[in-house]
Protein backbone atom coordinates (compact mmCIF):
# COMPACT_ATOMS: atom_id res chain seq x y z
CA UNK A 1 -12.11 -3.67 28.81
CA UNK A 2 -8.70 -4.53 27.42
CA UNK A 3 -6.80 -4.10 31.05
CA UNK A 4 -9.37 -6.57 32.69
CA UNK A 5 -8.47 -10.28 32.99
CA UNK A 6 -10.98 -12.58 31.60
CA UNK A 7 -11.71 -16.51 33.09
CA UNK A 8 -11.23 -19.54 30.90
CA UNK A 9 -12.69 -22.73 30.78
CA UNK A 10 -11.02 -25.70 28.81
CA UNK A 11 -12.61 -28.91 29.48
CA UNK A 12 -13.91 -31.90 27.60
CA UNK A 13 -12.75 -35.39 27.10
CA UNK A 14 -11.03 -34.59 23.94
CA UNK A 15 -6.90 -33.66 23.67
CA UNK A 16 -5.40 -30.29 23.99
CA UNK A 17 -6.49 -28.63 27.01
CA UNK A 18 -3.29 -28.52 28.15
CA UNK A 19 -1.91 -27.52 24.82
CA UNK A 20 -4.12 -25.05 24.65
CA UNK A 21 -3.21 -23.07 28.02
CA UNK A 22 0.51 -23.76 27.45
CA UNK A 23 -0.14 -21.57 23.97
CA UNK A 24 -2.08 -19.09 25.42
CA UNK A 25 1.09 -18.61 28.35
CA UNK A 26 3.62 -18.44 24.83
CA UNK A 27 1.72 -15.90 23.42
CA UNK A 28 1.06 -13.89 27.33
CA UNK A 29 4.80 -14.37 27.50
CA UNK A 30 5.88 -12.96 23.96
CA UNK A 31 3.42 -10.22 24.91
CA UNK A 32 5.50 -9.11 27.79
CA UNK A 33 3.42 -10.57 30.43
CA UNK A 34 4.48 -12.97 33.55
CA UNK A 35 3.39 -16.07 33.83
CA UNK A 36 2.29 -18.59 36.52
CA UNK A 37 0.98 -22.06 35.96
CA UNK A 38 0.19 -24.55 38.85
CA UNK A 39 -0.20 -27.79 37.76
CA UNK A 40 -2.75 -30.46 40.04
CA UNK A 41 -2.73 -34.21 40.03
CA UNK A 42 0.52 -33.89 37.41
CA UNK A 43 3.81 -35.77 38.72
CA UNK A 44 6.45 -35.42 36.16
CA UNK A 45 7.42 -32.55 33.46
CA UNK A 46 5.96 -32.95 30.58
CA UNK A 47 7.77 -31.16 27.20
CA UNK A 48 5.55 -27.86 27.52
CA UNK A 49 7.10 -27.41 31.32
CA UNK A 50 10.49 -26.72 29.25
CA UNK A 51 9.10 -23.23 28.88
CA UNK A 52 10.70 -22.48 32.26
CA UNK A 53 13.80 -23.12 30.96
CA UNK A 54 13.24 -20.84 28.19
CA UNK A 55 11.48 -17.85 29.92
CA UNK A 56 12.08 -18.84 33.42
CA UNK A 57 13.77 -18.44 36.60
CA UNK A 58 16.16 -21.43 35.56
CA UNK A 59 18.46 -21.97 33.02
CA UNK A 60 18.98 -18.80 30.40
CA UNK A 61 15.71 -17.66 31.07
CA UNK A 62 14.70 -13.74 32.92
CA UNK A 63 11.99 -15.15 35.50
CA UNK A 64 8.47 -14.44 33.63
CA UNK A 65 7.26 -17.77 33.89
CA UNK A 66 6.83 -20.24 36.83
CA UNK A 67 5.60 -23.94 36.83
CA UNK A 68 5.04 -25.40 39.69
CA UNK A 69 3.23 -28.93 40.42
CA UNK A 70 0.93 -28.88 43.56
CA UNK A 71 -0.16 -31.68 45.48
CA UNK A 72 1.24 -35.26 45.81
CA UNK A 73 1.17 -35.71 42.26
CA UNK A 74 -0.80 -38.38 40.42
CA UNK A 75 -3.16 -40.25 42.44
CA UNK A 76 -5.36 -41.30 39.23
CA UNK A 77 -5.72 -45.36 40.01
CA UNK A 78 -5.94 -44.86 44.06
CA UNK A 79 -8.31 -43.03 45.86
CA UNK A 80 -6.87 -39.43 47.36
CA UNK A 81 -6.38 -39.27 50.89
CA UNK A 82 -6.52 -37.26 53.52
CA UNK A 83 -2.92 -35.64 52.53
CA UNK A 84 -3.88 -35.08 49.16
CA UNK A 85 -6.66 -32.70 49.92
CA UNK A 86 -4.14 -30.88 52.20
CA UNK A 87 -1.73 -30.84 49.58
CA UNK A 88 -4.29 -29.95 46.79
CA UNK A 89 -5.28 -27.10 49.60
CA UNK A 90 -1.97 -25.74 49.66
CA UNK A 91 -1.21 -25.47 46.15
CA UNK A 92 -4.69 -23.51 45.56
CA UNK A 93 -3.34 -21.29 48.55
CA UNK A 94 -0.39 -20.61 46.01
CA UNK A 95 -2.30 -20.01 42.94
CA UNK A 96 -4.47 -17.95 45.06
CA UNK A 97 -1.49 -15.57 45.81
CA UNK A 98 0.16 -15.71 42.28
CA UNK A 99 -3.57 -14.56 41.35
CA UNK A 100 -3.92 -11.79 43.38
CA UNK A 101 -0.50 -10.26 43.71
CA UNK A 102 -0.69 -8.48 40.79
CA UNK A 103 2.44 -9.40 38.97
CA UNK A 104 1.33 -12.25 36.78
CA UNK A 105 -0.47 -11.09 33.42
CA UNK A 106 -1.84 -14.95 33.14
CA UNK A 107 -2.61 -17.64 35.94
CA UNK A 108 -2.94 -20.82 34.60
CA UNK A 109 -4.82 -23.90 36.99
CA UNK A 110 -3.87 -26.39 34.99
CA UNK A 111 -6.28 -29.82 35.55
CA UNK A 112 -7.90 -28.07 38.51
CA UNK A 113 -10.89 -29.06 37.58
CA UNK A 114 -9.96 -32.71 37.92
CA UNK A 115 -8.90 -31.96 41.55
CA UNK A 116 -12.52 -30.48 41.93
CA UNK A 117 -14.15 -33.73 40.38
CA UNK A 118 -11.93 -36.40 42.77
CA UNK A 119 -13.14 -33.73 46.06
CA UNK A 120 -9.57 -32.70 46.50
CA UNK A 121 -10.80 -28.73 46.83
CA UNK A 122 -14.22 -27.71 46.60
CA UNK A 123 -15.93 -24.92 44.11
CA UNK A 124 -16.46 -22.60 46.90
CA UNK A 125 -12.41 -22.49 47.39
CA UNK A 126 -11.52 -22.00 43.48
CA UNK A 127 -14.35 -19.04 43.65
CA UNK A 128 -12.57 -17.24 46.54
CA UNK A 129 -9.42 -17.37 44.45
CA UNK A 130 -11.62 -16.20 41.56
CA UNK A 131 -13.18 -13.17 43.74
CA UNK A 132 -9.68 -12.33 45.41
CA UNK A 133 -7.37 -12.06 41.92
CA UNK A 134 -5.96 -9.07 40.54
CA UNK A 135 -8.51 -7.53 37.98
CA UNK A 136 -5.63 -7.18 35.24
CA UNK A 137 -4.68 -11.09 35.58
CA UNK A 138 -6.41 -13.32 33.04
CA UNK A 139 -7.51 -16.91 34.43
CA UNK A 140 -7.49 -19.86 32.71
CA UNK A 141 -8.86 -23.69 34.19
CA UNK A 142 -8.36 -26.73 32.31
CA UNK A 143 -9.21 -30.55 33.12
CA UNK A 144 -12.44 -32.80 32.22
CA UNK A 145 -15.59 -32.74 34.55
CA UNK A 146 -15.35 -29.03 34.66
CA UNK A 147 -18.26 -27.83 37.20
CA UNK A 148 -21.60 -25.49 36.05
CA UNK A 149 -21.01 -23.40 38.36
CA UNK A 150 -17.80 -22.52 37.32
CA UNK A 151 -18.87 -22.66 33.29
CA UNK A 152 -21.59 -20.44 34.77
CA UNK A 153 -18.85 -17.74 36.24
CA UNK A 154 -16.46 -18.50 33.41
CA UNK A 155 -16.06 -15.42 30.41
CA UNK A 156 -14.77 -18.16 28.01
CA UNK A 157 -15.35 -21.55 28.16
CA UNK A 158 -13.74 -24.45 25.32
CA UNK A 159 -15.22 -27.52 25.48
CA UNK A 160 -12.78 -30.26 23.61
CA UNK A 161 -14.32 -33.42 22.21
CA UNK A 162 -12.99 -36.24 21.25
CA UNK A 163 -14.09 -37.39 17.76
CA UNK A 164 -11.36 -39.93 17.04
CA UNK A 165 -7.77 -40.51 18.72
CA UNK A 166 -4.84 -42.34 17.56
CA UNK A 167 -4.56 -44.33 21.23
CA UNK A 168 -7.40 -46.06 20.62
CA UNK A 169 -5.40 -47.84 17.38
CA UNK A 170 -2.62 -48.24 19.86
CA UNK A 171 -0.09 -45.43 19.35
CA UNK A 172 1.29 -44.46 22.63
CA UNK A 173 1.97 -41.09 23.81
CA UNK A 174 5.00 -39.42 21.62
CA UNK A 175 7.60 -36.88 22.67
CA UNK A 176 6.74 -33.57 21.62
CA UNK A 177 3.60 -34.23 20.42
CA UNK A 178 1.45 -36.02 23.11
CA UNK A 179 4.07 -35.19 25.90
């Protein structure tokens, strides 16, 4: 049972989904493992992405660990079009090979299920990617509105809740801690 890659679920309206996938990918990485994280309806690095630098296939880093951010980026505030579900589409094709290649230890689908809520790909899609992936790679899915039926298929699911945030007293997001 220790060779067989689990799924995770972290979802809620509360902070540190993210965070918490970003740690888990430290501690794959530290563990020897590769790395791939595809990151939906995100359109600019955040501090975490500076992994990359560290582990990756830039800077002084070997190539364990690649970021990449699918679709057209942030379309929070507009409704997606047309090219964003093709978009969306192709970056699942992506994660779909990272998952099932068998060279990444850990796939992360960072705010996928965000891209699921605004119809950009549709549970049926994220399963096949689920039924296709290596049986060594570990899954993990973050993002609000995350679907029962994947909860349902999911070996680990995190639900974060908000109980009180400092943005709500008007502290903006900070470098290195919210960003």
């Amino acid at each position: 049972m220790e060779n067989r890659g689990y799924v995770h679920i972290y979802t809620g309206d509360g902070k540190g989904k993210t965070t918490a996938a970003f740690g888990l990918a430290v501690r794959a990485l530290c563990a020897g493992k590769d790395v791939y994280i595809g990151q939906f309806v995100k359109s600019m690095k955040y501090g975490e992405t500076r992994i990359e630098e560290l582990f990756g296939r830039a800077g002084k880093g070997c190539g364990r660990v690649r970021i990449e951010q699918l679709g057209r980026g942030c379309f929070l505030g507009r409704h997606p079009d047309p090219a964003d579900v093709q978009s969306a589409r192709e970056g699942l094709a992506r994660c779909t090979e990272a998952a099932s290649g068998g060279r990444y230890g850990v796939v992360v689908l960072d705010e996928l299920n965000i891209a699921l809520h605004y119809g950009l790909l549709t549970v049926d899609e994220v399963s096949e990617l689920l039924d296709r992936r290596a049986p060594a790679t570990e899954i993990v899915i973050t993002g609000r509105y995350a679907p029962q039926t994947l909860i349902d298929r999911a070996d680990l699911v995190t639900e974060m809740r908000e109980v009180r945030h400092y943005y709500s007293a008007g502290v903006l997001s900070r470098e290195g801690i919210d960003r």
